[in-house]
Structure formats: structure tokens, C-alpha cells
Protein backbone atom coordinates (compact mmCIF):
# COMPACT_ATOMS: atom_id res chain seq x y z
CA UNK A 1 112.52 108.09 93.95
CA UNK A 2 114.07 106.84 90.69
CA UNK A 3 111.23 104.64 89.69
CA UNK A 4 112.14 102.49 86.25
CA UNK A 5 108.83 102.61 85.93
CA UNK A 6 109.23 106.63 85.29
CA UNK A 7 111.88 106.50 82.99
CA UNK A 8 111.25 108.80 80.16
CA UNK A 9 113.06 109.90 77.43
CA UNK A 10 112.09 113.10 74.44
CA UNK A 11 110.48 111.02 71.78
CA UNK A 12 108.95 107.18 71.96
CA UNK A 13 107.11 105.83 68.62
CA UNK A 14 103.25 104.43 68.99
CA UNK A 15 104.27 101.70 68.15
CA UNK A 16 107.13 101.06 70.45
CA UNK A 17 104.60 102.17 73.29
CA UNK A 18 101.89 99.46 72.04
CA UNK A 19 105.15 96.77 72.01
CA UNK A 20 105.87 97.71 75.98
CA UNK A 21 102.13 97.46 76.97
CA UNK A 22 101.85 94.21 75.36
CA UNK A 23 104.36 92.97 77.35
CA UNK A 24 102.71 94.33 80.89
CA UNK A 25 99.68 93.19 79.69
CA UNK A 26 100.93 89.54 79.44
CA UNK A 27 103.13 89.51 82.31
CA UNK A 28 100.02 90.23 84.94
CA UNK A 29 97.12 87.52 85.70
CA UNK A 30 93.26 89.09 86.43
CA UNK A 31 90.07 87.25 87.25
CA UNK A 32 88.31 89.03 84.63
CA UNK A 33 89.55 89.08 81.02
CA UNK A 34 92.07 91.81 80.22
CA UNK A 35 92.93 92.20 76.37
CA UNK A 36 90.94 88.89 76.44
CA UNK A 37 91.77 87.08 72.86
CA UNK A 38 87.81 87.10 72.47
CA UNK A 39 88.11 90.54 71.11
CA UNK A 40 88.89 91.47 67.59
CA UNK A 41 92.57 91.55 67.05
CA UNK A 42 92.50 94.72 65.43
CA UNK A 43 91.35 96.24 68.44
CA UNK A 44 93.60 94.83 71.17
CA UNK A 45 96.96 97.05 71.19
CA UNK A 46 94.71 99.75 72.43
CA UNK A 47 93.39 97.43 75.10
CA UNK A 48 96.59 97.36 76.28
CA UNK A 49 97.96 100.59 76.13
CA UNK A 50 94.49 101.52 78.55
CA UNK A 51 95.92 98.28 80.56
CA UNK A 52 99.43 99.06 80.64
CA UNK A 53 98.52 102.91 81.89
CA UNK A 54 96.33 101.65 84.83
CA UNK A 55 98.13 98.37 85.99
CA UNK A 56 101.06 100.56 86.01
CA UNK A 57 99.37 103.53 88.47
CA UNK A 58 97.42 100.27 90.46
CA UNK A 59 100.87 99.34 91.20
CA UNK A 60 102.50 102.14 92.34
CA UNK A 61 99.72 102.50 95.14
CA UNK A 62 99.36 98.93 95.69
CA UNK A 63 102.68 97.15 95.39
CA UNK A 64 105.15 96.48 97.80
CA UNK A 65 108.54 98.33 98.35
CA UNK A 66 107.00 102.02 98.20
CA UNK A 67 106.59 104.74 101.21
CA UNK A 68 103.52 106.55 101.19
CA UNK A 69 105.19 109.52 100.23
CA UNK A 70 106.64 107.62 96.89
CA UNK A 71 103.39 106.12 96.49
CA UNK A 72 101.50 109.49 96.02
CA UNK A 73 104.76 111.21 94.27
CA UNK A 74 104.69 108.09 91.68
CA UNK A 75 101.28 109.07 91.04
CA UNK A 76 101.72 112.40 90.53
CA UNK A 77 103.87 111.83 87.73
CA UNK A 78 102.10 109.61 86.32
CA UNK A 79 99.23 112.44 86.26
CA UNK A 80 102.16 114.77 84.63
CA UNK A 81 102.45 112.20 81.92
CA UNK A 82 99.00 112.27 81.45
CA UNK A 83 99.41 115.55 81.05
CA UNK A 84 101.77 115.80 78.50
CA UNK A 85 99.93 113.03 76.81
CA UNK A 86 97.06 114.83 75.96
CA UNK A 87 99.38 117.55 74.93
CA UNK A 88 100.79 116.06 72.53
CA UNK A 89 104.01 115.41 73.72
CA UNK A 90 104.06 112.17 75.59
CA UNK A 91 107.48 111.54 77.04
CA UNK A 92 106.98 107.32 78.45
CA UNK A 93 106.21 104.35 76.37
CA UNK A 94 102.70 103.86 77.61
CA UNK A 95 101.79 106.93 77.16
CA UNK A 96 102.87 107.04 73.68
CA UNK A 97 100.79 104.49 73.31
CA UNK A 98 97.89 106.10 74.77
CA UNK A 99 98.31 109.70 72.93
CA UNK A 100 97.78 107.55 70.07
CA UNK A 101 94.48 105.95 71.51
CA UNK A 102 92.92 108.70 73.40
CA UNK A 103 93.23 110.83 69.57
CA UNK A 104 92.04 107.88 67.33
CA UNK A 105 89.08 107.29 69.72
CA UNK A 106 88.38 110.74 70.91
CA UNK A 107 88.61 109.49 74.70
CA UNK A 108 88.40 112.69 77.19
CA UNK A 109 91.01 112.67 80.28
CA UNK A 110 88.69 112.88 83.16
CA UNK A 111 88.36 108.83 82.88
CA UNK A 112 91.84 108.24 83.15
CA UNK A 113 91.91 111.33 85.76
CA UNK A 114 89.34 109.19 87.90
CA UNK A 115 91.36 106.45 88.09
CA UNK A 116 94.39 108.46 89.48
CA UNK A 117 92.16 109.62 91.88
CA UNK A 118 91.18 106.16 92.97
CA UNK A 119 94.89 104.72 92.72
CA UNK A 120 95.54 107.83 95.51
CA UNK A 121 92.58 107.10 97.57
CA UNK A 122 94.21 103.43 97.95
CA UNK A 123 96.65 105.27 99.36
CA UNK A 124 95.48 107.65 101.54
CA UNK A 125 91.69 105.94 102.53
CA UNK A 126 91.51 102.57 104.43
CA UNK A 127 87.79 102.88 105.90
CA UNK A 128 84.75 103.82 103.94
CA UNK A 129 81.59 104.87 106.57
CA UNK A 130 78.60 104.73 104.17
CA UNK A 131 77.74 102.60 100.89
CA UNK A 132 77.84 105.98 99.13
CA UNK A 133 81.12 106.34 100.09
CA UNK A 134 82.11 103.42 98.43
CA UNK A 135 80.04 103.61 95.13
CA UNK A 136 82.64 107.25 94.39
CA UNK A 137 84.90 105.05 94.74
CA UNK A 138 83.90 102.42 92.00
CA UNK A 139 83.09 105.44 89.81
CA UNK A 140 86.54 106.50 89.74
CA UNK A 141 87.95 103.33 90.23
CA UNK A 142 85.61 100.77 88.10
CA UNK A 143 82.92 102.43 85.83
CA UNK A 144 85.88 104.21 83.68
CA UNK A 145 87.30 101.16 82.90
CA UNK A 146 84.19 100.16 81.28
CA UNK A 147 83.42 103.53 79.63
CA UNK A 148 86.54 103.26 77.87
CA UNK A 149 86.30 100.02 76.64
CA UNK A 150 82.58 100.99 75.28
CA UNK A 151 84.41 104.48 73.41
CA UNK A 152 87.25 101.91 72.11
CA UNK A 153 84.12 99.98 69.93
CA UNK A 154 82.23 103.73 69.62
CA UNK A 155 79.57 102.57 72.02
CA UNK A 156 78.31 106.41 73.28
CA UNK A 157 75.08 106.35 74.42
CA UNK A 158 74.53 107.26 77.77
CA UNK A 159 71.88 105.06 78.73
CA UNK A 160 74.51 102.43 77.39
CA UNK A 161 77.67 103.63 79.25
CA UNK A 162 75.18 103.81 82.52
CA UNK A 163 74.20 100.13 82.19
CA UNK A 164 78.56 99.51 82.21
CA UNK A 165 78.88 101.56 84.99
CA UNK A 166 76.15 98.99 86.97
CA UNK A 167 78.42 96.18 85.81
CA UNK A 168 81.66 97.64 87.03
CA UNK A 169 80.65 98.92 89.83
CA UNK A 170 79.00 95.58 90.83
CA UNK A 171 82.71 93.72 89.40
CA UNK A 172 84.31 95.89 91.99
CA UNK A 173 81.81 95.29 94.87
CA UNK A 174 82.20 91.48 94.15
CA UNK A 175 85.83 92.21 94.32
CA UNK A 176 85.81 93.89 97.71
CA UNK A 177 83.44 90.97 99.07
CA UNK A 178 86.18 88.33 97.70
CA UNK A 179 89.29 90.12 99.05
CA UNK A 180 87.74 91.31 102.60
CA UNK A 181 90.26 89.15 104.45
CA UNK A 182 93.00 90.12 102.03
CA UNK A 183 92.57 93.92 102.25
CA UNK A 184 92.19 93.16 106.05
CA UNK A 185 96.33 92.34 105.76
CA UNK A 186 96.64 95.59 104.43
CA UNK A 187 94.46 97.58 106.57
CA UNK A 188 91.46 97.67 104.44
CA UNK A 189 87.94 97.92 105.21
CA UNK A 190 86.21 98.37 101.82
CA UNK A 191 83.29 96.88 103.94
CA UNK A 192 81.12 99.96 104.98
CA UNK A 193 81.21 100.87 108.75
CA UNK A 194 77.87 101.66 108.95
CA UNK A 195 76.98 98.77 107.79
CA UNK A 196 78.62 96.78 109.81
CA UNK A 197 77.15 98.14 113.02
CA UNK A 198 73.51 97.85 111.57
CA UNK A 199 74.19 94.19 111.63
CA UNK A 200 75.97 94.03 115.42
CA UNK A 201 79.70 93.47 114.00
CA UNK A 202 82.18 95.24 115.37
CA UNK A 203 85.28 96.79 113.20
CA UNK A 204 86.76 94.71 116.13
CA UNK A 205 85.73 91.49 115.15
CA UNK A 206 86.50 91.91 111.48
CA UNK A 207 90.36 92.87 112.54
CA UNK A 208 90.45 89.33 114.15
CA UNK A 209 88.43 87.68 111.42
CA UNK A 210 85.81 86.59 113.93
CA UNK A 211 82.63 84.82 111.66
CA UNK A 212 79.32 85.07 113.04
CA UNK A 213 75.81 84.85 112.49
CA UNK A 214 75.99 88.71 112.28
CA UNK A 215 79.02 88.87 109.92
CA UNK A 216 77.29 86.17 108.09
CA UNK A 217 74.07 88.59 107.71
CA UNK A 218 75.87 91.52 106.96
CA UNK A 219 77.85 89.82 103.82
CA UNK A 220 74.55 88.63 102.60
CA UNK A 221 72.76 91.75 102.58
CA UNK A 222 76.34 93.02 100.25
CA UNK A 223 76.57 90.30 98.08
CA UNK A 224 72.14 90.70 97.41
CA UNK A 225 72.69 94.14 96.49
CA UNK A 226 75.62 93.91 94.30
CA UNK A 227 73.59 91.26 92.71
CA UNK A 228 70.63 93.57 92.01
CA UNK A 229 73.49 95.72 90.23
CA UNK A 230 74.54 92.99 87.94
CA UNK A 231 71.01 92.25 86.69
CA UNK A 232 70.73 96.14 86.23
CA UNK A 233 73.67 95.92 84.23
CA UNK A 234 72.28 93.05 82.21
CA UNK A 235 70.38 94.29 78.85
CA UNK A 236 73.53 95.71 78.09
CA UNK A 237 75.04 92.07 77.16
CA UNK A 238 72.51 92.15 73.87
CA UNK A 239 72.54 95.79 73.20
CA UNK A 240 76.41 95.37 71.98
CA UNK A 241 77.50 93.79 68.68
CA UNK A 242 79.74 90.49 68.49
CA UNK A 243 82.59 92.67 68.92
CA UNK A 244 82.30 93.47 72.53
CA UNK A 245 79.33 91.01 73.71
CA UNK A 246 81.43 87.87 74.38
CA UNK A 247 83.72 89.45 76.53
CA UNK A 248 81.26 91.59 78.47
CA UNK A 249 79.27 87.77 78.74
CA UNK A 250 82.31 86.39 80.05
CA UNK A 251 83.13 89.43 82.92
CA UNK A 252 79.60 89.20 83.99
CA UNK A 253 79.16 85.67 84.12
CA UNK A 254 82.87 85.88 86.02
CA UNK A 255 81.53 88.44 88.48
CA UNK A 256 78.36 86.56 89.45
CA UNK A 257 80.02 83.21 89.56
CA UNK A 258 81.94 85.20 92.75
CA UNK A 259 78.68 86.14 94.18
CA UNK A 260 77.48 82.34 93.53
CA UNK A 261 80.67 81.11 95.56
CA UNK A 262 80.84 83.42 98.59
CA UNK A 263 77.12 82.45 99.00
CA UNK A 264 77.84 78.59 98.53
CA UNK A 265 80.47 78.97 101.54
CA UNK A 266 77.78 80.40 103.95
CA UNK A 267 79.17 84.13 103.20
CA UNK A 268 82.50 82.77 105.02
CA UNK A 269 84.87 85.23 103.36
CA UNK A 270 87.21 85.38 106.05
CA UNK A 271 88.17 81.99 106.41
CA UNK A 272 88.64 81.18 102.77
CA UNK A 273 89.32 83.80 99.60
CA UNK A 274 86.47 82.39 96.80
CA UNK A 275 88.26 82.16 93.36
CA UNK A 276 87.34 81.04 89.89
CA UNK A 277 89.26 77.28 89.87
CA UNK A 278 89.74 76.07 86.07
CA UNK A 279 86.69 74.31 86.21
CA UNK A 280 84.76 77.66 86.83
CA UNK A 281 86.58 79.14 84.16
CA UNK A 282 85.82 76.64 81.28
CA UNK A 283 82.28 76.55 82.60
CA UNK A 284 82.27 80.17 82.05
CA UNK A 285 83.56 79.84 78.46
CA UNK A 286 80.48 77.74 77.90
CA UNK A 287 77.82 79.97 79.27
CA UNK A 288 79.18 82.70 77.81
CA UNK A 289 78.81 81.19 74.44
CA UNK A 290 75.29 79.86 74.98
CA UNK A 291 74.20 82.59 76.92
């Protein structure tokens, strides 16, 4: 299809690429802090241009107005452009922007090569049968985000980089937990199957958004282990400098505070979506700055 969003031409400057990511990244609203202003200015265009190249593939598999077949063609150029980015020869605005980040911070292409394959498996995979199943998924689709924010402040040790993947994957499990009667509109089950027939539920029952006793089990037996995730994740908050800690306060406080709410409304995801209200947010800002 002739996606916009595809249009390329022979030669776009760094800095016009940084200019057009800016502008996606401000145009789009996330729970969790994206290009937050908490980190140093210096550092934010290449924020963005990591932003701009994953917002941009998210929506291709996620948006409305695309066939499957577009969906997974979309991304496929998008993978070319990676291609060609890492070349040298990047032929869209983004990734002009991104040649210029991936060189000055030495960032390899797998990461951005797992989220493509995550952006396709939102295309192509609507039930997940074991908890395994789902944790690839937040490695390709979570932990690289993190990875390449810790390379962006030259944080490389793997013992580091392991304790953001536990905090990613547990923002993405909190995210699943949140959205379950959201993704149910689209005819997702992030929710593993096995799972829910070790707690008597029925794929069934979660198709009519049926709460029970069992459902109400099963969500919190989730929302306890993505929990135990986030404290994993946890020394990592004071083993970062100023640059990076406040913002990595403020996603995990913002991820937990989800937990905190699903269990506050008896695990009742299906009824009502929880979501950070602006009193959750400023009281976030606080603990994040006395944590």
C-alpha cells in the first residue's frame, strides 16, 4: 500500500530525522514516561528517534485501517529500512535519525530486530498457551526497550541490563493485566491458556467478560508474580546515576501503582480498565523523588 508513513526519499539530514521524531514523540500519550523531560536534555533527541522507530512499527500492527497483509508488508519495510540503516544509507527520516544513534552509541540491530518481531507477532498471534510463551514475547517486545535506553547512558553490564529486562518485562505483564478487556475487543488473550484452566475459567467466559471467584484467583496469582518481577528488578533503581534513576523511579513506581489498582478493584479487570488518574500521577512524582 502507499503508506505516508513509508515515504522515502535518497538523502534525509540527522537532524531533520531528530526534528520528525520529536514531533511523533509529542503527538502520542503513554502511561509510562517516553522522552520524559526528567532526562538530561542532551540526551533526549535520541530518545526519540528509538521512540519515533517503534511507535511507528507498533502502529502499523496495531492501528486501525490496515489488512493483515499491509500490516505484515508495512513491517517488512520497515525491517528494509532497518536495513539500510545500519548500512549506512538510511533512506526515511527516522531512520536517519537512528543511523545516527545506533553509530554514536554502538547499539547492535538484533534489539530493534526483536521488536519487529514482536510488532509481527501482534499480528499474526492472538493466544499465548504457557507463561513461557508470553515472557518471548516481552523479550522481544519489552526488555529491548530498556536495553537501549541503558546503552543510550553506556550502562553495559549484564547483570545490569538483566535487572531492566525484570522491569520491562514486569511493565508489560502489568500492561497485559490492565488491557485484558481491551485486547479482548481485538481478539487478544495475552492471558495464558493454561493458566486459565488451572484456575476453572474457561476461554469462554473471558470472551463474555464473565468475573468470578475463579477469574478473580487466576488474576491474582498474575498480578503476584509480575510483582515478584518488579522487586527483582529493583536494585537496579540505585545502581544508575542521576541521569537515568529518576525516570526508571518513576516507570517502576508507574508499573506497580497498576498492580496496586487492579488489586484495590478485587482483580475486576474486565469490568473497569485501571489507569493512573492525575492524582496517581503527581503522587508518583513525589515518590519518585523521595524514593
Amino acid at each position: 500500500m502507499n503508506d505516508p508513513k513509508l515515504s522515502k526519499r535518497q538523502y534525509w539530514s540527522a537532524e531533520e530525522g531528530y526534528q520528525y521524531c520529536e514531533q511523533i514523540a509529542h503527538s502520542h500519550y503513554e502511561n509510562f514516561p517516553v522522552a520524559s523531560w526528567f532526562i538530561p536534555k542532551s540526551m533526549r533527541k535520541y530518545v526519540w528517534a528509538i521512540y519515533a522507530f517503534a511507535r511507528t512499527a507498533d502502529d502499523f500492527a496495531d492501528e486501525p485501517g490496515y489488512s493483515r497483509a499491509e500490516r505484515l508488508d508495512n513491517l517488512a519495510q520497515w525491517d528494509q529500512f532497518l536495513g539500510e540503516c545500519y548500512s549506512g544509507n538510511p533512506t526515511h527520516r527516522i531512520f536517519a535519525a537512528l543511523a545516527d544513534t545506533v553509530e554514536r552509541f554502538q547499539i547492535p540491530i538484533e534489539l530493534f530486530q526483536n521488536l519487529l518481531t514482536a510488532f509481527k507477532s501482534d499480528v499474526t498471534v492472538n493466544r499465548y498457551e504457557t507463561f513461557d510463551q508470553v515472557l518471548e514475547y516481552c523479550r522481544n517486545s519489552a526488555n529491548p526497550i530498556g536495553r537501549l535506553m541503558m546503552l543510550l547512558f553506556n550502562y553495559r553490564s549484564e547483570s545490569l541490563l538483566q535487572r531492566s529486562d525484570n522491569i520491562c518485562t514486569a511493565l508489560q505483564l502489568a500492561n497485559f493485566w490492565q488491557d485484558v478487556s481491551v485486547d479482548l475487543e481485538k481478539d487478544r488473550i495475552y492471558v495464558p491458556m493454561e493458566d486459565v484452566r488451572e484456575y476453572g475459567y474457561s476461554e469462554e467466559q473471558l470472551l463474555r467478560c464473565m468475573f468470578t471467584e475463579q477469574f478473580r484467583s487466576l488474576m491474582a496469582f498474575e498480578v503476584r508474580r509480575t510483582a515478584e518481577l518488579f522487586v527483582e528488578g529493583h536494585p537496579l533503581l540505585s545502581q544508575v546515576g542521576k541521569d537515568l534513576s529518576f525516570e526508571l523511579k518513576l516507570t517502576w513506581n508507574g508499573g506497580t501503582t497498576i498492580l496496586q489498582k487492579i488489586h484495590r478493584q478485587n482483580y475486576n479487570v474486565l469490568k473497569k480498565r485501571p489507569a493512573l488518574g492525575t492524582w496517581d500521577k503527581v503522587s508518583l512524582l513525589f515518590r519518585s523523588i523521595f524514593m
